[in-house]
N, C-alpha and C. Protein backbone atom coordinates (compact mmCIF):
# COMPACT_ATOMS: atom_id res chain seq x y z
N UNK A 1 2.72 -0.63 18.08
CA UNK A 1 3.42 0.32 17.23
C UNK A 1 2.91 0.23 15.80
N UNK A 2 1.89 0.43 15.93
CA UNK A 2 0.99 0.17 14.09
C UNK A 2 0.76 1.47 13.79
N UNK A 3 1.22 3.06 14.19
CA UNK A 3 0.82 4.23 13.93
C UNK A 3 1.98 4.54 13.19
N UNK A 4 1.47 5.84 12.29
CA UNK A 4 2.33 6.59 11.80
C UNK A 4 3.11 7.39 12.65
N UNK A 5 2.83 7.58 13.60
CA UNK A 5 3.36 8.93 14.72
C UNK A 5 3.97 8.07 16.04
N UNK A 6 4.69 7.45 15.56
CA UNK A 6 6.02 6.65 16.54
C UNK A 6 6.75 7.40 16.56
N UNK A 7 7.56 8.32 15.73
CA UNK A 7 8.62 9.13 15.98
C UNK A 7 8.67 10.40 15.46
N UNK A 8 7.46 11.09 14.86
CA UNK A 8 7.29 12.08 14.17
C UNK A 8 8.36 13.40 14.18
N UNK A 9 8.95 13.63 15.49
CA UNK A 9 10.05 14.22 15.34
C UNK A 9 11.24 14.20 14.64
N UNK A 10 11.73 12.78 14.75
CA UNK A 10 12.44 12.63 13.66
C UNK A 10 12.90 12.60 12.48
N UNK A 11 11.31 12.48 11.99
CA UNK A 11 10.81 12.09 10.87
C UNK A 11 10.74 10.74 10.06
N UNK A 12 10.95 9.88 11.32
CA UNK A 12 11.02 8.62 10.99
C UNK A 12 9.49 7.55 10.93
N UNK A 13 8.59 7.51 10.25
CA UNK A 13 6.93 7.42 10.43
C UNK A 13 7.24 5.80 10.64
N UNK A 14 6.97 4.73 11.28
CA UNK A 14 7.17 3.31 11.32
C UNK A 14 5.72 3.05 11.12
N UNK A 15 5.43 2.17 9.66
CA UNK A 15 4.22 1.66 9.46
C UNK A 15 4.11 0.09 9.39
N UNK A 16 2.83 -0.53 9.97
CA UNK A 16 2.95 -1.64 10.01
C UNK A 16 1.77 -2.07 9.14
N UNK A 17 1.24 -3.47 8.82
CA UNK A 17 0.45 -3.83 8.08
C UNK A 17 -0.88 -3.00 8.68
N UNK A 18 -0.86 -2.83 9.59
CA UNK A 18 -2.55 -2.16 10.42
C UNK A 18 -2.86 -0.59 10.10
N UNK A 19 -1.41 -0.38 9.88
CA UNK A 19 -2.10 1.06 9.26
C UNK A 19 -2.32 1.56 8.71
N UNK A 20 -3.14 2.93 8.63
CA UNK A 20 -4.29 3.17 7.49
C UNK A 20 -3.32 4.05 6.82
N UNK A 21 -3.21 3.79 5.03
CA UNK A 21 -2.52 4.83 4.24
C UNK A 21 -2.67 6.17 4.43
N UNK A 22 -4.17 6.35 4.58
CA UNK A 22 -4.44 7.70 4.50
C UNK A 22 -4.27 8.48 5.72
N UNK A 23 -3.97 8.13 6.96
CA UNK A 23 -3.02 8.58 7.75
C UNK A 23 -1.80 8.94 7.87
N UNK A 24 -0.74 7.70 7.72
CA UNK A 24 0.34 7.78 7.19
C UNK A 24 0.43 8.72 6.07
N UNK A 25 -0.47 9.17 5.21
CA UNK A 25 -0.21 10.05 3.69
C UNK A 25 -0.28 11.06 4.53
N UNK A 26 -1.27 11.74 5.12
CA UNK A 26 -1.49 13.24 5.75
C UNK A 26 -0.31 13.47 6.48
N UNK A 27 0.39 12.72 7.76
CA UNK A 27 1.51 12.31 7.82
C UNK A 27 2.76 12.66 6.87
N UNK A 28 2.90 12.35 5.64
CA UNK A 28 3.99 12.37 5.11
C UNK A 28 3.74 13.72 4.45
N UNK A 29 2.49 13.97 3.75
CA UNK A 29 2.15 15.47 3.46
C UNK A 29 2.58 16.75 4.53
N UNK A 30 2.20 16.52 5.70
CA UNK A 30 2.11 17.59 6.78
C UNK A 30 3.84 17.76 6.51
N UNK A 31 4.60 16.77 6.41
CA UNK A 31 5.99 16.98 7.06
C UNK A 31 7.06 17.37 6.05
N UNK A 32 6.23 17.05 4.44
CA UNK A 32 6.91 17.74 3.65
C UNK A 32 6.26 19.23 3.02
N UNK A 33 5.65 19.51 3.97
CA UNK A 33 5.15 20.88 3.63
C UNK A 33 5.81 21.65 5.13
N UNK A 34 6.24 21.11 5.49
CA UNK A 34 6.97 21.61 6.84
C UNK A 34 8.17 21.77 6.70
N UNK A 35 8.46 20.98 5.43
CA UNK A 35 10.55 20.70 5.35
C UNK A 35 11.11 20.16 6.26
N UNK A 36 9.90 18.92 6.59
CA UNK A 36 11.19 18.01 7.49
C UNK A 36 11.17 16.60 6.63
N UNK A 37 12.53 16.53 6.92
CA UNK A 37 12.78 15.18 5.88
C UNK A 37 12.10 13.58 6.40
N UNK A 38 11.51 13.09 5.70
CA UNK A 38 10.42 12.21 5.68
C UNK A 38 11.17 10.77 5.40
N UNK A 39 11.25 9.66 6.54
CA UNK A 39 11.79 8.70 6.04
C UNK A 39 10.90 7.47 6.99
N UNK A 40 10.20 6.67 6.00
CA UNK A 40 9.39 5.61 6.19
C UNK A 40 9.87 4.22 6.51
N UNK A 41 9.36 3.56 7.72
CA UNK A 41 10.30 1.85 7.87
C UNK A 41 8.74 1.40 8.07
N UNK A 42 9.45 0.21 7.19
CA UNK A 42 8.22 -0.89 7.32
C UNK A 42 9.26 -2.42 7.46
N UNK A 43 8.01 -3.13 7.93
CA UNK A 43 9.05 -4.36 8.13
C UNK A 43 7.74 -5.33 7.93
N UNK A 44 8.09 -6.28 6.59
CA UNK A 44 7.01 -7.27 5.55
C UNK A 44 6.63 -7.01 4.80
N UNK A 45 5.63 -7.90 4.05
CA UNK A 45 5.01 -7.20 3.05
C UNK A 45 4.27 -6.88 3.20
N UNK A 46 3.19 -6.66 3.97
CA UNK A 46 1.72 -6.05 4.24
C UNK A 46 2.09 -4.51 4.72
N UNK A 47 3.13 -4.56 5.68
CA UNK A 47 3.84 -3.01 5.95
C UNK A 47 4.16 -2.56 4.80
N UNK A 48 4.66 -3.11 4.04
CA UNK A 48 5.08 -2.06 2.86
C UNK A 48 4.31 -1.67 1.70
N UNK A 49 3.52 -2.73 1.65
CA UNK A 49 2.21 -2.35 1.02
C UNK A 49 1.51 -1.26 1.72
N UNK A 50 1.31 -1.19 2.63
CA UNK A 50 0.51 0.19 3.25
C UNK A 50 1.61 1.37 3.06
N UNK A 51 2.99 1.10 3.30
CA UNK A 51 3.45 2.30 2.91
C UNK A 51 3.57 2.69 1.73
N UNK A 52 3.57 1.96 0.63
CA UNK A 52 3.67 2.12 -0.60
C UNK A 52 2.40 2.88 -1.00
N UNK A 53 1.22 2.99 -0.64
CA UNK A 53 -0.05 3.07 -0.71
C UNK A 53 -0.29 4.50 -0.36
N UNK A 54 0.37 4.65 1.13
CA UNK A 54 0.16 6.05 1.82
C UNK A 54 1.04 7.40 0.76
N UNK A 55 2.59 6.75 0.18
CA UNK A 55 2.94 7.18 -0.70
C UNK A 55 2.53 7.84 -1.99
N UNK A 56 1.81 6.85 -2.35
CA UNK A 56 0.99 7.36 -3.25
C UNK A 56 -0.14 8.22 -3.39
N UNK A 57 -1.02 7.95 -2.04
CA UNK A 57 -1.72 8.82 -1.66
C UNK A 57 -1.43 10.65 -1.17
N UNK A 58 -0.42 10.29 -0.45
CA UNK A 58 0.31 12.00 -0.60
C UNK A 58 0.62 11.97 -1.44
N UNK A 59 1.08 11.55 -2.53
CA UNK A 59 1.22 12.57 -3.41
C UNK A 59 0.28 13.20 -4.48
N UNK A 60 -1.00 12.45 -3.90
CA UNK A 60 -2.55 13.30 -4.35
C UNK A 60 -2.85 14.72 -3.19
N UNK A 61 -2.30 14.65 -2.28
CA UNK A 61 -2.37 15.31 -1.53
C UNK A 61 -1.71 16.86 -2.12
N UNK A 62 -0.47 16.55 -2.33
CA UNK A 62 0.43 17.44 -2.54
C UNK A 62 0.51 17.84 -4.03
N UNK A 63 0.09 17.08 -5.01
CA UNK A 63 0.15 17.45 -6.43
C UNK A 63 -0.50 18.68 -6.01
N UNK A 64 -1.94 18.84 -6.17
CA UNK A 64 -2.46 19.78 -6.36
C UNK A 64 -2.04 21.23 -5.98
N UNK A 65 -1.20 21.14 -4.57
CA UNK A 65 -0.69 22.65 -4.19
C UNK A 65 0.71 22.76 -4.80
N UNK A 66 0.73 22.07 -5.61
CA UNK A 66 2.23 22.11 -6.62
C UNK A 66 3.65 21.47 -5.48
N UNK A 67 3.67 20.22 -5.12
CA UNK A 67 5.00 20.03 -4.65
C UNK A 67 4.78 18.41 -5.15
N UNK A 68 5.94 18.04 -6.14
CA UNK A 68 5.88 17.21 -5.98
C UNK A 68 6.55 16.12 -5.38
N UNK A 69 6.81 14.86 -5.50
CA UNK A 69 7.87 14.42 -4.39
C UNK A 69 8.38 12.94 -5.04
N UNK A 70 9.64 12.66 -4.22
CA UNK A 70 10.42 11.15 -4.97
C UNK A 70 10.61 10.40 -4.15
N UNK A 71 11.04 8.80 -4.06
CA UNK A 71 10.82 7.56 -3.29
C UNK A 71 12.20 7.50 -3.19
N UNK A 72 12.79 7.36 -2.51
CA UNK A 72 14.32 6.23 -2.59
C UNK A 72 13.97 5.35 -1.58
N UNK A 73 13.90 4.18 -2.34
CA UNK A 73 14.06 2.85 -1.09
C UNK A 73 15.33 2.24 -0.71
N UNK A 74 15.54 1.58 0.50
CA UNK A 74 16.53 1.09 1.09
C UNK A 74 16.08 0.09 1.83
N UNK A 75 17.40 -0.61 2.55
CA UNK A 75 17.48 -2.07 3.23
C UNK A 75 17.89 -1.18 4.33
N UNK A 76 17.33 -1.92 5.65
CA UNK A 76 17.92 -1.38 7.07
C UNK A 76 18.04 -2.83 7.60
N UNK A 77 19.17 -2.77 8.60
CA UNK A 77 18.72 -4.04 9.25
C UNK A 77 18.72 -3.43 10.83
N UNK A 78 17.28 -3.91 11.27
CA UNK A 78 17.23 -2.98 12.71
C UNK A 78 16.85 -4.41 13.91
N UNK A 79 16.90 -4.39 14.88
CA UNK A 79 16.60 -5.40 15.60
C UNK A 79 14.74 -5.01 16.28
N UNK A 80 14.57 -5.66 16.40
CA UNK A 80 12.97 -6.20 17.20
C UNK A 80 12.59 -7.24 17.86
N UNK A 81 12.58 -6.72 19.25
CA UNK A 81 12.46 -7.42 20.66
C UNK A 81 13.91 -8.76 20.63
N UNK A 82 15.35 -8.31 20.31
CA UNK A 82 15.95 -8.80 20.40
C UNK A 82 16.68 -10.16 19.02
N UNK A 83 15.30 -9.64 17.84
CA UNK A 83 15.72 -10.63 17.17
C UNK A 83 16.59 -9.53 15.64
N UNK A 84 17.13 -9.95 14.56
CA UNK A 84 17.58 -9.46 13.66
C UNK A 84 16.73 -9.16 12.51
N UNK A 85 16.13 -8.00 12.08
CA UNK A 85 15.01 -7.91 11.07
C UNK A 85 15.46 -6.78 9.80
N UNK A 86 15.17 -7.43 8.72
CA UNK A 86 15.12 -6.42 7.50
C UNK A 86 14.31 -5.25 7.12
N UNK A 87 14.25 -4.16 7.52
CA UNK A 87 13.16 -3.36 7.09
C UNK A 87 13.55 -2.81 5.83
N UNK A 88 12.59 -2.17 5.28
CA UNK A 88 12.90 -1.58 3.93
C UNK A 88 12.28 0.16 4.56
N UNK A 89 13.30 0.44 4.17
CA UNK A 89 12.90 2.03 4.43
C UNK A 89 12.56 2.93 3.49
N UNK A 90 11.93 4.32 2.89
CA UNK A 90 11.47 5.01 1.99
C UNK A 90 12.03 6.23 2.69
N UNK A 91 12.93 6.75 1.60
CA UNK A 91 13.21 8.48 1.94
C UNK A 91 11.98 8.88 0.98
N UNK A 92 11.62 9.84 1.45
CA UNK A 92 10.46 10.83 0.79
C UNK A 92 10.78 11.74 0.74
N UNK A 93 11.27 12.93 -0.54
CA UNK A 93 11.61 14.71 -0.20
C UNK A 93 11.27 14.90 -1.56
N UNK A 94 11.17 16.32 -1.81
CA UNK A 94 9.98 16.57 -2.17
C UNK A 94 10.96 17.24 -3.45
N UNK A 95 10.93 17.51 -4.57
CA UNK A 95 11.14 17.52 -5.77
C UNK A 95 10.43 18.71 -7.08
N UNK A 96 11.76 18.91 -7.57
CA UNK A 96 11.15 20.00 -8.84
C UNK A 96 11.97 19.65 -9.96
N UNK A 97 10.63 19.25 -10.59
CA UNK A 97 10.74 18.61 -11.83
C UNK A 97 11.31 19.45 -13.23
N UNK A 98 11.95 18.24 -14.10
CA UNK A 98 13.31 19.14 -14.80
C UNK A 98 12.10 20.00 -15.98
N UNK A 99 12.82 21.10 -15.99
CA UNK A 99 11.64 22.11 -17.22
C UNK A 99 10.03 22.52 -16.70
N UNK A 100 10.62 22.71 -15.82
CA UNK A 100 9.29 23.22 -14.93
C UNK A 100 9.78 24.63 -14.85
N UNK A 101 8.98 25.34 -14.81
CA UNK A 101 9.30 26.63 -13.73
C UNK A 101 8.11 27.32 -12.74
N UNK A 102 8.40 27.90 -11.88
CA UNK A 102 7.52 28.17 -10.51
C UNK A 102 7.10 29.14 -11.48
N UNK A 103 5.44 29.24 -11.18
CA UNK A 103 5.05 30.81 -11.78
C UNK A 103 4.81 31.90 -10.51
N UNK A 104 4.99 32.81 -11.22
CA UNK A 104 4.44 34.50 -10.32
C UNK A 104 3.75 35.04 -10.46
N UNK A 105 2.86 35.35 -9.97
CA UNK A 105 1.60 36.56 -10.17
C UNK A 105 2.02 37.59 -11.49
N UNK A 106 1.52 37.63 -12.09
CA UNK A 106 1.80 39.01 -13.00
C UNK A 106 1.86 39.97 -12.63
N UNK A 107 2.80 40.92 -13.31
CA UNK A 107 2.74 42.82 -12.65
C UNK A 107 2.08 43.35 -14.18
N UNK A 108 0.68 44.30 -13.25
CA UNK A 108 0.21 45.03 -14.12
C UNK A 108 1.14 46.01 -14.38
């Protein structure tokens, strides 16, 4: 279970130390350009370092077509293969920043 696409329906991406950010980023890009709500579990520090990473990386992804996006982290406590484990989870949704405004094509 070292992929981003463990539960993609959900929108729940489970990353482990093995996986590649820039997967996980296209990943978190695809799904907030889709409007599905994006929420990341990692469990250690090498997992969360890659998710922290992929994070950052979408949001090179996504700056440019104008969306930008915010982190909330959390504590989960989920079990694995029977034992009691802390994951830290990342909501990801996507954000419009204060004093911004969307532009429009001009009318001649």
């Amino acid at each position: 279970m070292d992929t981003a696409h463990d539960a993609p329906e959900s929108g729940c991406l489970k990353v482990s130390s093995k996986s590649s950010p820039a997967s996980v980023a296209g990943a978190i890009a695809g799904m907030i350009k889709d409007g599905v709500p994006v929420e990341i579990q990692a469990v250690g520090a090498g997992a969360v370092n890659q998710a922290v990473k992929a994070i950052a990386i979408s949001r090179g992804f996504l700056s440019p077509v104008g969306i930008e996006i915010a982190c909330i982290p959390s504590f989960a406590d989920i079990v694995i293969d029977g034992e009691y484990r802390t994951a830290i989870r990342f909501a990801v949704e996507s954000r419009q920043l204060h004093g911004t405004t969307v532009s429009t094509p001009a009318k001649d």
